[in-house]
C-alpha atoms as a PDB file:
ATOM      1  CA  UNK A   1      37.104 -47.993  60.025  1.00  0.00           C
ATOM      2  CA  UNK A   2      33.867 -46.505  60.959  1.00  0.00           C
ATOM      3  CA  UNK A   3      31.788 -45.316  58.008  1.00  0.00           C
ATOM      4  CA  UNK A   4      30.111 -42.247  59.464  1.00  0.00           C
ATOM      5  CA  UNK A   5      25.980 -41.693  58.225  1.00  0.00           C
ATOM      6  CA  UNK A   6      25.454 -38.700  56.188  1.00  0.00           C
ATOM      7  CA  UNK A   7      23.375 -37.523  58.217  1.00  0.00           C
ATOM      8  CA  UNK A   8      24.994 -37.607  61.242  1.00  0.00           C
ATOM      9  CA  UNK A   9      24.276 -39.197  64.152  1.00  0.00           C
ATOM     10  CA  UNK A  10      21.191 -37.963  66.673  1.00  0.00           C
ATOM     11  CA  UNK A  11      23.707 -36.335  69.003  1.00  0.00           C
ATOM     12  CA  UNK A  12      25.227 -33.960  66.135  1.00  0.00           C
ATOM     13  CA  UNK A  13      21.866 -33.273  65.056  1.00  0.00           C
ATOM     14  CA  UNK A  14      20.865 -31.590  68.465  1.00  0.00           C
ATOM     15  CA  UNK A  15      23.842 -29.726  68.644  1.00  0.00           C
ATOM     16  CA  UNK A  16      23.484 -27.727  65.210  1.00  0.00           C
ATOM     17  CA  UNK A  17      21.584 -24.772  65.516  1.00  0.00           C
ATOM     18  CA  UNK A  18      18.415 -24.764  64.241  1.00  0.00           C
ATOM     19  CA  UNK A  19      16.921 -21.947  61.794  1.00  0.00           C
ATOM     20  CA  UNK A  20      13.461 -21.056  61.341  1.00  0.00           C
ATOM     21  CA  UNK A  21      12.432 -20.448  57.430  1.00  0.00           C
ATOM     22  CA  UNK A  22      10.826 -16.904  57.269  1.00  0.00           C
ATOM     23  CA  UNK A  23       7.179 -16.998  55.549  1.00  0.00           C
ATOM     24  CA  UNK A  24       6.714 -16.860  52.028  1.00  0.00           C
ATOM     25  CA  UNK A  25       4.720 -13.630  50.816  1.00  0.00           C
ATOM     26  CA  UNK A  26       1.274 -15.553  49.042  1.00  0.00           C
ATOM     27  CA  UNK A  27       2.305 -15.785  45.119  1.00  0.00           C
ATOM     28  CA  UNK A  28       0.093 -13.508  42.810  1.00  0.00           C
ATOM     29  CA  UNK A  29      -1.639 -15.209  40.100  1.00  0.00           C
ATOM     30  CA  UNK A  30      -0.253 -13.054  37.554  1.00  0.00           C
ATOM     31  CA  UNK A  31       3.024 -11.420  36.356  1.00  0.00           C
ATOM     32  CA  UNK A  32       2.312  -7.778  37.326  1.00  0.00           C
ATOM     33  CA  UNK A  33       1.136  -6.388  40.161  1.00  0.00           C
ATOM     34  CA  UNK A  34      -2.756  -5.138  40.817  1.00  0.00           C
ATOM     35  CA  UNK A  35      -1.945  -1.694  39.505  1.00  0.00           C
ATOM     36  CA  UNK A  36      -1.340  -2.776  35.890  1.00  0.00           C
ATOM     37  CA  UNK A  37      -4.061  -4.838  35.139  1.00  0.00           C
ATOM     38  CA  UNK A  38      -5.343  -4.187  31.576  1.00  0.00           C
ATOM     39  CA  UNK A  39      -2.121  -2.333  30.428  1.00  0.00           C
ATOM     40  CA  UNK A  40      -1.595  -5.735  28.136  1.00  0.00           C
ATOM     41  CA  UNK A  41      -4.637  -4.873  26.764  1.00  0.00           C
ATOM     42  CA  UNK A  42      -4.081  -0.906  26.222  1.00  0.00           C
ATOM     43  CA  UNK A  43      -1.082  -2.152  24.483  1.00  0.00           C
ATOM     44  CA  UNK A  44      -2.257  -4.520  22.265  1.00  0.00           C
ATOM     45  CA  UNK A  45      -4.605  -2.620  20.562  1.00  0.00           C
ATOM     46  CA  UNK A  46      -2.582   0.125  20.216  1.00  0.00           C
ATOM     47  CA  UNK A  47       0.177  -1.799  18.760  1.00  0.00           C
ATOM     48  CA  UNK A  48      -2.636  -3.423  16.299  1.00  0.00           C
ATOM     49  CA  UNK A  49      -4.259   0.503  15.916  1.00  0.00           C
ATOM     50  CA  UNK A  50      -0.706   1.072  14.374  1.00  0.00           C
ATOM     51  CA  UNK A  51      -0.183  -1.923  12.544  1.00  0.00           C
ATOM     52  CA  UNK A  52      -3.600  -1.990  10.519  1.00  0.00           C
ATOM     53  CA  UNK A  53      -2.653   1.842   9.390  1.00  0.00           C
ATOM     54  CA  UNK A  54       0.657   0.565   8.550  1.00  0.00           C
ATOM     55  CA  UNK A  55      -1.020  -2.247   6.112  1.00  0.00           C
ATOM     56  CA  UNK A  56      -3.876   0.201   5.014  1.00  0.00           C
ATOM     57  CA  UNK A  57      -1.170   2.595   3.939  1.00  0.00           C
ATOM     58  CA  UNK A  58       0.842   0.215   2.274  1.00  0.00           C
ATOM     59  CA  UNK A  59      -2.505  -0.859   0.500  1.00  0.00           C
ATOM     60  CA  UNK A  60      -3.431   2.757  -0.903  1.00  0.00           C
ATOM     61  CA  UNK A  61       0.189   3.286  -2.137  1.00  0.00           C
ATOM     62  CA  UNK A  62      -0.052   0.133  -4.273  1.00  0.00           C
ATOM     63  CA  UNK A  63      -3.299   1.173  -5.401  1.00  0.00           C
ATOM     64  CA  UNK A  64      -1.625   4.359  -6.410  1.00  0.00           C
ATOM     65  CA  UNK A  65       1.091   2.938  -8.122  1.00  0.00           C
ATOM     66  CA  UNK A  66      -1.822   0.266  -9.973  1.00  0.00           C
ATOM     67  CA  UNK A  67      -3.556   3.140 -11.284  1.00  0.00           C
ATOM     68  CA  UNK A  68      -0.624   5.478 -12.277  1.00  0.00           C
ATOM     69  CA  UNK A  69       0.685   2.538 -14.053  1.00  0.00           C
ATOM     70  CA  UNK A  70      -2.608   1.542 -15.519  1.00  0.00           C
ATOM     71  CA  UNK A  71      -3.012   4.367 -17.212  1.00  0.00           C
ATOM     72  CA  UNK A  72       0.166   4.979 -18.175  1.00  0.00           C
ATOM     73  CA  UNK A  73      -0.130   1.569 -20.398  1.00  0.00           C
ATOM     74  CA  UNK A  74      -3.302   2.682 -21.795  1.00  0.00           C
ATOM     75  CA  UNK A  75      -2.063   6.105 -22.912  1.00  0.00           C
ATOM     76  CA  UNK A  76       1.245   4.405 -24.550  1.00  0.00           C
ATOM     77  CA  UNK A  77      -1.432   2.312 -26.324  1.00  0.00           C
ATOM     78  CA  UNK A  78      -3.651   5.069 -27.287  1.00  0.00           C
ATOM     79  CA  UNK A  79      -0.495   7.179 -28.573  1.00  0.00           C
ATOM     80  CA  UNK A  80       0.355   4.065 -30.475  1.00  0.00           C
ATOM     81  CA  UNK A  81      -3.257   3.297 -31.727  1.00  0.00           C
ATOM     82  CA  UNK A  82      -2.600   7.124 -33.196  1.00  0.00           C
ATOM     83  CA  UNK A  83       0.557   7.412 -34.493  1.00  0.00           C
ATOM     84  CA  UNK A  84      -0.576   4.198 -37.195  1.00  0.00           C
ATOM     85  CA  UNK A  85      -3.815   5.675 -37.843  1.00  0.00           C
ATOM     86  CA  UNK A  86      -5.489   8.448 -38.842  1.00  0.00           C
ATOM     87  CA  UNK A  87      -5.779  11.201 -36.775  1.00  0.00           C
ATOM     88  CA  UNK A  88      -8.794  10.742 -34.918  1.00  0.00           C
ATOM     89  CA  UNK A  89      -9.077  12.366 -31.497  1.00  0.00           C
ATOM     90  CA  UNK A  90     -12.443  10.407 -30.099  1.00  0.00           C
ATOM     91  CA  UNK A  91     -10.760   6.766 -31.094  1.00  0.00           C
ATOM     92  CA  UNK A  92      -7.293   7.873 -29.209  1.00  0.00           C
ATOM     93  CA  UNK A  93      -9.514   9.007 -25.838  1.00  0.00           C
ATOM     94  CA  UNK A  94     -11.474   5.747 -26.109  1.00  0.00           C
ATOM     95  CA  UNK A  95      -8.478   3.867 -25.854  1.00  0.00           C
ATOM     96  CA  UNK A  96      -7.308   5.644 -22.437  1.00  0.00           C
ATOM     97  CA  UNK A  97     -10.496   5.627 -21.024  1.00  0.00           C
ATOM     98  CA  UNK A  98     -11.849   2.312 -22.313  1.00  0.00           C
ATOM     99  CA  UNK A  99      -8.980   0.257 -24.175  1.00  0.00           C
ATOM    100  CA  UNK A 100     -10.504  -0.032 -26.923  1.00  0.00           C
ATOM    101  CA  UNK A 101     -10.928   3.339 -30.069  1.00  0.00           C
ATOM    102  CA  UNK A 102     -14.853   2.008 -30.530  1.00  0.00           C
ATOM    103  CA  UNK A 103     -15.813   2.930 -26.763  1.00  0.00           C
ATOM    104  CA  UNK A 104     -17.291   1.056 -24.219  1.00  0.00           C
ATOM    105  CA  UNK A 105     -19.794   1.294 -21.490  1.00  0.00           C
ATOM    106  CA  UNK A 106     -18.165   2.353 -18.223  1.00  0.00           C
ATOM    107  CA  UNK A 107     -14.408   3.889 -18.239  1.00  0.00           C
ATOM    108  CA  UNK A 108     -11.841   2.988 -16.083  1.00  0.00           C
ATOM    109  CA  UNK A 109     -10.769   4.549 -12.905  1.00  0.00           C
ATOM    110  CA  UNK A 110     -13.897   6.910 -12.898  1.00  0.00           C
ATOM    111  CA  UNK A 111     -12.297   9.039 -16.020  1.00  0.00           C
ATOM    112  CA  UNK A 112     -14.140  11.360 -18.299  1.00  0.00           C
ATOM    113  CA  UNK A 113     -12.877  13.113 -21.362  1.00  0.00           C
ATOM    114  CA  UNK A 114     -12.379  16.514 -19.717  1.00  0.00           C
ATOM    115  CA  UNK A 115      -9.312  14.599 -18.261  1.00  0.00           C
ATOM    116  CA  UNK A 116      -7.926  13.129 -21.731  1.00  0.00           C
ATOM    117  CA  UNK A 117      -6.306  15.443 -23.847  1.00  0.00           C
ATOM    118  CA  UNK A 118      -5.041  14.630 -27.120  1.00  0.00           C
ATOM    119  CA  UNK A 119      -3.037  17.023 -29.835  1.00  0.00           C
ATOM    120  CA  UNK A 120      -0.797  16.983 -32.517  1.00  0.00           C
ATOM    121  CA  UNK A 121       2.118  19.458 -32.800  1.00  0.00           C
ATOM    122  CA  UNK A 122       3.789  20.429 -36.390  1.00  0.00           C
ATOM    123  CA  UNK A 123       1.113  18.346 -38.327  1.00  0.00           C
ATOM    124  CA  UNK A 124       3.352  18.081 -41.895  1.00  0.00           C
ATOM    125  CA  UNK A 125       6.815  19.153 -40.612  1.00  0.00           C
ATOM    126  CA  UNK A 126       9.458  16.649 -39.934  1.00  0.00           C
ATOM    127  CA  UNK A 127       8.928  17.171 -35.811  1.00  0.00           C
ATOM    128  CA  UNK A 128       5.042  15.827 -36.839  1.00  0.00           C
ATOM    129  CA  UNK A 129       4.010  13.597 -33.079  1.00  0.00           C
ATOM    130  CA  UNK A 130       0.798  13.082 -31.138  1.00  0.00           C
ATOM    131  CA  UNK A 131       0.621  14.032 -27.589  1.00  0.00           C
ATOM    132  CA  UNK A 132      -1.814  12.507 -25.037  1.00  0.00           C
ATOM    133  CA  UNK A 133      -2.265  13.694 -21.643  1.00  0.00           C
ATOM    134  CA  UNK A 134      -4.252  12.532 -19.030  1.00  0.00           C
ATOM    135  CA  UNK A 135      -4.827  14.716 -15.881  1.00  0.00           C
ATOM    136  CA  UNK A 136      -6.855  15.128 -12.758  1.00  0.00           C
ATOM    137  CA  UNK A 137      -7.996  11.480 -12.553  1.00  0.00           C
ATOM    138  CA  UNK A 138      -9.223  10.398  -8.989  1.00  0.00           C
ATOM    139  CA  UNK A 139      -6.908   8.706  -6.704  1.00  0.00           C
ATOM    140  CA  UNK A 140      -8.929   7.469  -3.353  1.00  0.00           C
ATOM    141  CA  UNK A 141      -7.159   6.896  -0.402  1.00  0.00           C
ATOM    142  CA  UNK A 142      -8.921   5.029   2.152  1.00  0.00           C
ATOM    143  CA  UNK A 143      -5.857   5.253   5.135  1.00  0.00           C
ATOM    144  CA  UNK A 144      -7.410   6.295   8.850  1.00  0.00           C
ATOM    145  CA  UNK A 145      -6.731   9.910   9.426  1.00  0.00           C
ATOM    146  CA  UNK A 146      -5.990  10.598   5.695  1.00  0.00           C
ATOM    147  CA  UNK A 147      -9.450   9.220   3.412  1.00  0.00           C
ATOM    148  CA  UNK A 148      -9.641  11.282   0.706  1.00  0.00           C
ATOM    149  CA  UNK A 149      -9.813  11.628  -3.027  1.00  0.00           C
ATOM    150  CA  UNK A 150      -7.047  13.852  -4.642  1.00  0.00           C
ATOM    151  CA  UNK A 151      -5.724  14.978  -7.917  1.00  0.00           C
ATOM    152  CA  UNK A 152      -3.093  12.148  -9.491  1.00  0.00           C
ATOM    153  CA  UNK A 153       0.048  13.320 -11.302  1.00  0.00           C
ATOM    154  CA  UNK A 154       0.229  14.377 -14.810  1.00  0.00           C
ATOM    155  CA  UNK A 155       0.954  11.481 -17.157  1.00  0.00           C
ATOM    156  CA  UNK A 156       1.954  13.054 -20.731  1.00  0.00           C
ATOM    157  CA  UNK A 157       3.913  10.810 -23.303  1.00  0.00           C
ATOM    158  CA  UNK A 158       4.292  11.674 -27.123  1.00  0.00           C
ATOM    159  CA  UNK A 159       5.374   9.811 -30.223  1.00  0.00           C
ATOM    160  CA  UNK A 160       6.313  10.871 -33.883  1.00  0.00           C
ATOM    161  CA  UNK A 161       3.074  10.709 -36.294  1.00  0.00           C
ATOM    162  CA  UNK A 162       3.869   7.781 -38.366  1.00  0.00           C
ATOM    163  CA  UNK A 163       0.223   7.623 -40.854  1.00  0.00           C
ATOM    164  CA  UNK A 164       0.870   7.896 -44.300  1.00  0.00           C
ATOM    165  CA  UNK A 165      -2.730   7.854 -46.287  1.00  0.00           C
ATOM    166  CA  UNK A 166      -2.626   5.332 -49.158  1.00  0.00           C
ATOM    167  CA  UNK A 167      -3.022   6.754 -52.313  1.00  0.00           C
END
């Protein structure tokens, strides 16, 4: 038997037809075409424009929530400072605006006493509690297209007036 080449012999070869490989268009150095150069760009930082408000945002609302919850420890204190005490509304505002009923020399979270109330409601009566308020404290927010300082909410908590004077 006659093992035939692979590649056939010379005489095959001349009688296939022979096709001619079309030109390959030149190959661009980039992915995209001339008319979107710079679009990666425009989208980047527009995508990172969004992002950093995203984080920014998410910063201020924890800030918010710090603060509200700051001071919403410190007037829990004060009303407890109060309650065991004597009645003494300077000591129970030092303790909201600086933790401790002596004073201090810089409150917290830009406070004044305009924005501390403190009361007590049926002094000698069986319903006898202390209620501290604190209201219209500063909250800054420091987002792109919202920086501002507004108003916080209301935080009001009360507790029964405990103080018996030793005789």
């Amino acid at each position: 038997m006659k093992r035939k080449n692979q590649r056939g012999t010379a005489g095959e070869a001349a009688a296939m037809p022979t096709q001619e490989l079309a030109p390959q268009p030149a190959r661009k150095k980039g992915l995209r075409g001339s008319g979107e150069k710079g679009s990666v760009m425009v989208e980047t930082s527009l995508t990172l424009l969004v992002f950093t408000v995203i984080v920014i945002g998410t910063l201020d609302f924890s800030h918010l929530l710090f603060v509200h919850q700051t001071l919403g420890e410190r007037v829990r204190a004060a009303l407890r400072y109060s309650t065991v005490h004597a009645y003494d509304v300077t000591a129970t505002q030092n303790i909201v605006l600086y933790g401790q009923p002596n004073g201090g020399t810089q409150p917290s979270f830009n406070l004044t006493r305009d924005m501390v109330s403190v009361a007590r409601y049926d002094a000698g009566s069986a319903d006898d509690r202390v209620v501290v308020t604190v209201q219209n404290y500063p909250v800054e927010f420091i987002t792109p297209f919202m920086a501002r300082t507004v108003p916080g909410r209301p935080i009001r908590n009360s507790l029964p007036y405990e103080y018996q004077a030793s005789q």
